[in-house]
Protein backbone atom coordinates (compact mmCIF):
# COMPACT_ATOMS: atom_id res chain seq x y z
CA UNK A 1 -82.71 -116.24 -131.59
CA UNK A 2 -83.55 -113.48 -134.41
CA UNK A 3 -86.44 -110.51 -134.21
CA UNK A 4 -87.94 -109.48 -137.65
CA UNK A 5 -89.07 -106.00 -136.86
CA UNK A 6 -92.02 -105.87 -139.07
CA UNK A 7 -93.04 -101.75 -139.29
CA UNK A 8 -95.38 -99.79 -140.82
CA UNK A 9 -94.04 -96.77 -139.54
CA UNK A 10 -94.86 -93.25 -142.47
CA UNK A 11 -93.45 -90.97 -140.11
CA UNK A 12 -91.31 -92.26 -137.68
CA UNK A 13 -92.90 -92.50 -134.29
CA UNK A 14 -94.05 -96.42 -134.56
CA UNK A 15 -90.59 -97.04 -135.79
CA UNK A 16 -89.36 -95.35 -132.64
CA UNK A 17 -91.31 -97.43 -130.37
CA UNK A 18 -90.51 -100.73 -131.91
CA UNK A 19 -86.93 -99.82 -131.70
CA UNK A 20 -86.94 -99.34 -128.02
CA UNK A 21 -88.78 -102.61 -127.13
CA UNK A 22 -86.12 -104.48 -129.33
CA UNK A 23 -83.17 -103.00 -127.79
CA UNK A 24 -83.79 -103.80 -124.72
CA UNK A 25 -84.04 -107.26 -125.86
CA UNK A 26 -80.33 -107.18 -127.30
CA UNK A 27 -80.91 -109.58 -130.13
CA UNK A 28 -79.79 -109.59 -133.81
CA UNK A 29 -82.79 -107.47 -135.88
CA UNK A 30 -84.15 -108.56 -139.54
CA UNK A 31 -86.34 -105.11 -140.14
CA UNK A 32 -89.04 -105.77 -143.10
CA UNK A 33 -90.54 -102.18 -143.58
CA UNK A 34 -94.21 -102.71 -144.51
CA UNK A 35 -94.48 -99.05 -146.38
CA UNK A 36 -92.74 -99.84 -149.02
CA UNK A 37 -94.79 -100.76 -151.90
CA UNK A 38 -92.18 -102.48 -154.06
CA UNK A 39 -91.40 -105.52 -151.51
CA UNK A 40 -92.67 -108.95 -152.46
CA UNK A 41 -94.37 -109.46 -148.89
CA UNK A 42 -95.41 -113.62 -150.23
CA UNK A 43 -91.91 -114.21 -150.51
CA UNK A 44 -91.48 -113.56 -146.83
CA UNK A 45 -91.35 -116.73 -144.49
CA UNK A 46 -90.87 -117.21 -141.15
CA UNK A 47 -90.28 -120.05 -138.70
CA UNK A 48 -90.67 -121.10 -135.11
CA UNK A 49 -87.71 -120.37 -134.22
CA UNK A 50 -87.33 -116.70 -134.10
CA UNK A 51 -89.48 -114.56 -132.76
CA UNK A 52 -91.58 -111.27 -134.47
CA UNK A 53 -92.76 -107.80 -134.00
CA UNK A 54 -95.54 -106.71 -135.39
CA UNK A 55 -95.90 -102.46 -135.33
CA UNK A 56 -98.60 -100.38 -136.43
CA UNK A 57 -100.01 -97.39 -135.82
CA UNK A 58 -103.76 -96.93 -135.31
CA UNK A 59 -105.61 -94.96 -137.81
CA UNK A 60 -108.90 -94.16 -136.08
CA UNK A 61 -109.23 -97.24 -133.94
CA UNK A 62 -108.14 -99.73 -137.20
CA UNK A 63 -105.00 -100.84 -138.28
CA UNK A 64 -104.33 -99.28 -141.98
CA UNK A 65 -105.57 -100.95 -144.60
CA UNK A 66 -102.66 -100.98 -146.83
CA UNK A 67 -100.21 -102.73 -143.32
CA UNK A 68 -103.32 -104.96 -143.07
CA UNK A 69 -102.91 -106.26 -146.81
CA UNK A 70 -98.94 -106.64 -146.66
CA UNK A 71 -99.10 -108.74 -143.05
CA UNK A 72 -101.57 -111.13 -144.51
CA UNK A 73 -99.27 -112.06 -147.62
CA UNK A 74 -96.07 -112.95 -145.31
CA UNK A 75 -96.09 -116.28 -144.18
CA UNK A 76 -95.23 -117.73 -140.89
CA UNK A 77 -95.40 -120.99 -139.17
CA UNK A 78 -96.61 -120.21 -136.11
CA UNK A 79 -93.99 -118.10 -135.01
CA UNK A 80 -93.66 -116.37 -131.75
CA UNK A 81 -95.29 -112.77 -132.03
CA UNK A 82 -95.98 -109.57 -130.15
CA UNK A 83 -98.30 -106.94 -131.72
CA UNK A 84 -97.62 -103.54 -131.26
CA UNK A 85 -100.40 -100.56 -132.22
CA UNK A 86 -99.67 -96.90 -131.48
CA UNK A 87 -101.57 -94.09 -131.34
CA UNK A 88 -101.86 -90.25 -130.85
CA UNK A 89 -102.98 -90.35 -127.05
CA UNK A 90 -106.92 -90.19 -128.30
CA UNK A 91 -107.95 -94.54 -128.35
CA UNK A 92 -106.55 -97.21 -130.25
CA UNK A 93 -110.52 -98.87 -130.01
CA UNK A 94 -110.20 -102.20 -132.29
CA UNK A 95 -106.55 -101.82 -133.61
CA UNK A 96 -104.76 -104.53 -131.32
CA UNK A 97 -108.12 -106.84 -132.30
CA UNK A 98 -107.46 -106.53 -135.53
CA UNK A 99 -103.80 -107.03 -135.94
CA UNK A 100 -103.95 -110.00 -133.95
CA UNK A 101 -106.70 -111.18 -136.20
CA UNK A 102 -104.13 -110.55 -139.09
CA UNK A 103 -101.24 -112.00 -137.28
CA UNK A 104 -103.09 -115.28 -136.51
CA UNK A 105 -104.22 -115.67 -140.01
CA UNK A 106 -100.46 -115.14 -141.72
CA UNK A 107 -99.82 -118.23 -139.13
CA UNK A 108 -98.06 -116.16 -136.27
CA UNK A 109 -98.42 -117.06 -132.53
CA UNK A 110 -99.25 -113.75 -130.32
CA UNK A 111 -97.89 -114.20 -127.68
CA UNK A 112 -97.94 -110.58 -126.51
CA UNK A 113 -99.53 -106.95 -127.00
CA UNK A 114 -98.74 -103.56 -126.66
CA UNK A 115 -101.13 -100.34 -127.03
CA UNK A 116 -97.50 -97.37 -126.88
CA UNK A 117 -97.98 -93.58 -127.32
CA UNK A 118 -96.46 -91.81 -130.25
CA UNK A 119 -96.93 -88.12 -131.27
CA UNK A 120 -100.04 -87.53 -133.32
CA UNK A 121 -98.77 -87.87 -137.14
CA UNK A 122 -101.08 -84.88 -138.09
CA UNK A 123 -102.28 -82.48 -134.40
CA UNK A 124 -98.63 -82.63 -133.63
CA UNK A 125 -99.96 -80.63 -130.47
CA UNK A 126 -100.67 -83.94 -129.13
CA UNK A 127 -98.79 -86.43 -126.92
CA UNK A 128 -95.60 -84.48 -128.67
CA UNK A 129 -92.38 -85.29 -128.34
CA UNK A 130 -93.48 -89.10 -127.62
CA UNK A 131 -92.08 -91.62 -126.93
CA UNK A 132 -90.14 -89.61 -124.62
CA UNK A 133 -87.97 -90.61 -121.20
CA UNK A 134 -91.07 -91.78 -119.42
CA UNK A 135 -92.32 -94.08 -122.90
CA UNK A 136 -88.54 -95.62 -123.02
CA UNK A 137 -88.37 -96.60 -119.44
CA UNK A 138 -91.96 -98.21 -119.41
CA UNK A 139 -91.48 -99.63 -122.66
CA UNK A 140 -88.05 -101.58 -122.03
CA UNK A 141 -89.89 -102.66 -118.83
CA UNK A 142 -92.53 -103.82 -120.89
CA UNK A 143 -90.18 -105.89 -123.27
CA UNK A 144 -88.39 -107.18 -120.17
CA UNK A 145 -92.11 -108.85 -119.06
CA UNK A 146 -92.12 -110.37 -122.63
CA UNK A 147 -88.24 -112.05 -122.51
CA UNK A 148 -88.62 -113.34 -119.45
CA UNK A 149 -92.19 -115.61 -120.73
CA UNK A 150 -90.14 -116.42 -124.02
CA UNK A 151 -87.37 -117.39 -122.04
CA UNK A 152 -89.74 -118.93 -118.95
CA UNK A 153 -91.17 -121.48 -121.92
CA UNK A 154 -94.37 -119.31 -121.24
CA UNK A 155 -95.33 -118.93 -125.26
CA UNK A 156 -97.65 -121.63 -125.19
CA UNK A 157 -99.73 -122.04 -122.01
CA UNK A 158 -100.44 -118.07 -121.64
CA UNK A 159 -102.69 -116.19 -124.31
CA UNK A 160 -102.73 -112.41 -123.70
CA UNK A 161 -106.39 -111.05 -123.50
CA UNK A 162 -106.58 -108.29 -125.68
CA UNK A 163 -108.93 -105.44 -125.88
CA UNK A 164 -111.23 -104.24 -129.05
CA UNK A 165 -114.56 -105.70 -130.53
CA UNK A 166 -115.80 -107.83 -133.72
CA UNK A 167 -116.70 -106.62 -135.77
CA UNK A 168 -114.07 -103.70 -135.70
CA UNK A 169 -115.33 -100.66 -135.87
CA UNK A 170 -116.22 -99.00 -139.15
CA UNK A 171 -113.04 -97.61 -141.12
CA UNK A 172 -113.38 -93.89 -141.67
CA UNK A 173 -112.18 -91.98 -145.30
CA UNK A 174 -108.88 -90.42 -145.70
CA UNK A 175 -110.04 -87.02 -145.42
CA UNK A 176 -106.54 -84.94 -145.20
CA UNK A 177 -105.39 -85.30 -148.23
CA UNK A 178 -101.97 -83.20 -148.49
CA UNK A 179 -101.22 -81.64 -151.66
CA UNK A 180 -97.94 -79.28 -152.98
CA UNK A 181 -97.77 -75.66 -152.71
CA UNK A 182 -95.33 -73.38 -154.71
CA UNK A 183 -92.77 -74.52 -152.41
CA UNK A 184 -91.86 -77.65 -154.54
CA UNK A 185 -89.10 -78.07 -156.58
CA UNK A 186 -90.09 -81.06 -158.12
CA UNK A 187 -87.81 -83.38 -156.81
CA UNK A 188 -89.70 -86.43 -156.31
CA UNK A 189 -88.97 -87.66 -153.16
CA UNK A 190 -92.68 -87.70 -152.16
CA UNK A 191 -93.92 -89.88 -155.11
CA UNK A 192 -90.38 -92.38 -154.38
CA UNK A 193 -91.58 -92.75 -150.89
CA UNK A 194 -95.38 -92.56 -150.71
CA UNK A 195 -96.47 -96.56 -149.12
CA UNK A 196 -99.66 -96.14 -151.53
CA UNK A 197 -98.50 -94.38 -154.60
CA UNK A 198 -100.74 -91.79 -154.23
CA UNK A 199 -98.20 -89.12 -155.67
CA UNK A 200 -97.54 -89.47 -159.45
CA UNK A 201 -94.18 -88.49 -160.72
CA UNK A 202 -95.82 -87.16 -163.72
CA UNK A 203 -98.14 -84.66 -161.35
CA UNK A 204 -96.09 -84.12 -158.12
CA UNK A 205 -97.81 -81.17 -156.73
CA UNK A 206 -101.43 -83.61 -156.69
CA UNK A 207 -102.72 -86.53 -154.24
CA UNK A 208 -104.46 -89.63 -155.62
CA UNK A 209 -107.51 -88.78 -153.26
CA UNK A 210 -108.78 -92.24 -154.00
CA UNK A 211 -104.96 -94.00 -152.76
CA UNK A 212 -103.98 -91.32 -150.11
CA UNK A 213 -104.54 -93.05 -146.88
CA UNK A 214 -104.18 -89.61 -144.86
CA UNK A 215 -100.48 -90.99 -143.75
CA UNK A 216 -98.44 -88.11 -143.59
CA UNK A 217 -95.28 -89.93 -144.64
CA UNK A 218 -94.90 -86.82 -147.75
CA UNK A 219 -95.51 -84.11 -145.42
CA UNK A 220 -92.71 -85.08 -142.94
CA UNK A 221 -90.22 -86.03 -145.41
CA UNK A 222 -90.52 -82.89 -148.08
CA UNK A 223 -87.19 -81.76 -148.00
CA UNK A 224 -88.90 -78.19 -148.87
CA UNK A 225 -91.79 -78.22 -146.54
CA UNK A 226 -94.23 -78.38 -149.24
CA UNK A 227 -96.45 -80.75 -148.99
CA UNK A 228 -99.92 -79.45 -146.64
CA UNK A 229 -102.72 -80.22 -145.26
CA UNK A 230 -105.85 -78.25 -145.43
CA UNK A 231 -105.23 -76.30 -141.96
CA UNK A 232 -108.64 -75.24 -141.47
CA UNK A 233 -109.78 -79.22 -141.45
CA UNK A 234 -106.93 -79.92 -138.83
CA UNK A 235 -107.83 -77.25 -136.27
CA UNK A 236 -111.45 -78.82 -136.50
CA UNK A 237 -110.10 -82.16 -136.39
CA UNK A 238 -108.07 -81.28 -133.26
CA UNK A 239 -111.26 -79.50 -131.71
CA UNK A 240 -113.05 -82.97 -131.87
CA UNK A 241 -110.57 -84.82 -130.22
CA UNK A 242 -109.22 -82.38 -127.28
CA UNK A 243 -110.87 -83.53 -124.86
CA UNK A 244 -109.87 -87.39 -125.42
CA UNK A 245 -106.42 -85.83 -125.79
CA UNK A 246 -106.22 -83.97 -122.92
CA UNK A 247 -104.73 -86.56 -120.39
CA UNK A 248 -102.06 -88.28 -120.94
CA UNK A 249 -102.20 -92.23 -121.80
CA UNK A 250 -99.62 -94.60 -120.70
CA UNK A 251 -98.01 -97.50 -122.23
CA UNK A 252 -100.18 -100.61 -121.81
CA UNK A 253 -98.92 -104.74 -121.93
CA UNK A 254 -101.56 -107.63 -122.37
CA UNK A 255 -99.33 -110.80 -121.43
């Protein structure tokens, strides 16, 4: 049996937690990286055979529109799934709803879900440094619980119950919208790796307001620290949410 790690993952944390649950499941993994805008996601197909993860991270309670898009041009035949969502410690609301919405339309079979902690892609002051020691140990538990019901025949009698409403709740506007300072050196590396070509190679020190989809991947990976985010609109942002943030969330299964 194969895993297709299927990740949208701009900075690094969902990537982290789908690595964990798929080591501890010691199989060969296929990884299809859902930020890259240059893949031909329709040319993707999957069987029954294999089985699939399916990581996100939740962009105020909603899986991002542009992962959203990509899953629903990949075609599987009903293969085995668990959906992944994973969030800053504040609520992951209608994320795990929606991407197993997605999932069933691209013809995958959920068979599992998982709400995991990551740090906050923009308030790094929150849940930071996760997944740490505590996240692995819960989450290789976690993808213990979902071996055994593969491997128990389980797939196809048990349907997880999974949190979050329809109609989702309403997707909110970018909003942080990083741009370049004098720092930049014009290398390009933001524009080469931006999931929504926002960033134009022509103009590298300006954001596509209109594309930008607030993911951070061009702040975290300017090799100059250039890229920014308006800092007074982040300390208010963080002020809303403190008190959401303010005790830690664990790892949750629906099996």
């Amino acid at each position: 049996m194969n895993v297709s790690q299927i990740i949208f993952s701009p900075t690094g944390g969902t990537e982290k937690v789908a690595e964990i649950i798929t080591r501890a499941w010691g199989m060969p993994v296929n990884k299809i990286d859902l930020s890259n805008p240059e893949t031909d996601y329709s040319s993707l197909c999957l069987g029954k055979e294999d089985i699939s993860i399916i990581a996100v991270p939740s962009y105020g309670g909603r899986v991002p529109a542009l992962a959203t898009q990509r899953i629903s041009n990949i075609h599987a035949d009903q293969t085995p799934c668990v959906i992944v969502c994973v969030y800053g410690n504040r609520a992951y609301e209608d994320t795990l709803t929606e991407l197993n919405d997605t999932a069933g339309k691209s013809g995958f079979k959920v068979i599992a879900a998982i709400a995991a902690i990551a740090e906050h892609s923009i308030m790094h002051q929150y849940a930071a440094g996760r997944p740490d020691g505590n996240d692995e140990s819960q989450l290789s538990c976690i993808a213990g619980k979902i071996l055994d019901k593969i491997n128990g025949g389980l797939t196809e009698s048990c349907t997880p119950q999974i949190p979050g409403n329809r109609p989702y709740k309403k997707a909110g506007s970018a909003g942080l919208v990083p741009k370049a300072n004098d720092s930049c050196t014009g290398c390009g590396l933001c524009a080469k790796r931006c999931p929504a070509k926002a960033i134009s190679m022509e103009n590298l020190k300006a954001t596509d307001s209109k594309k930008c989809i607030s993911c951070m991947r061009c702040v975290t990976e300017c090799p100059q620290s250039a890229r920014k985010v308006n800092g007074a609109m982040v300390s208010v942002a963080a002020l809303a949410i403190k008190k959401a943030c303010s005790t830690r969330k664990e790892n949750e299964l629906y099996i």
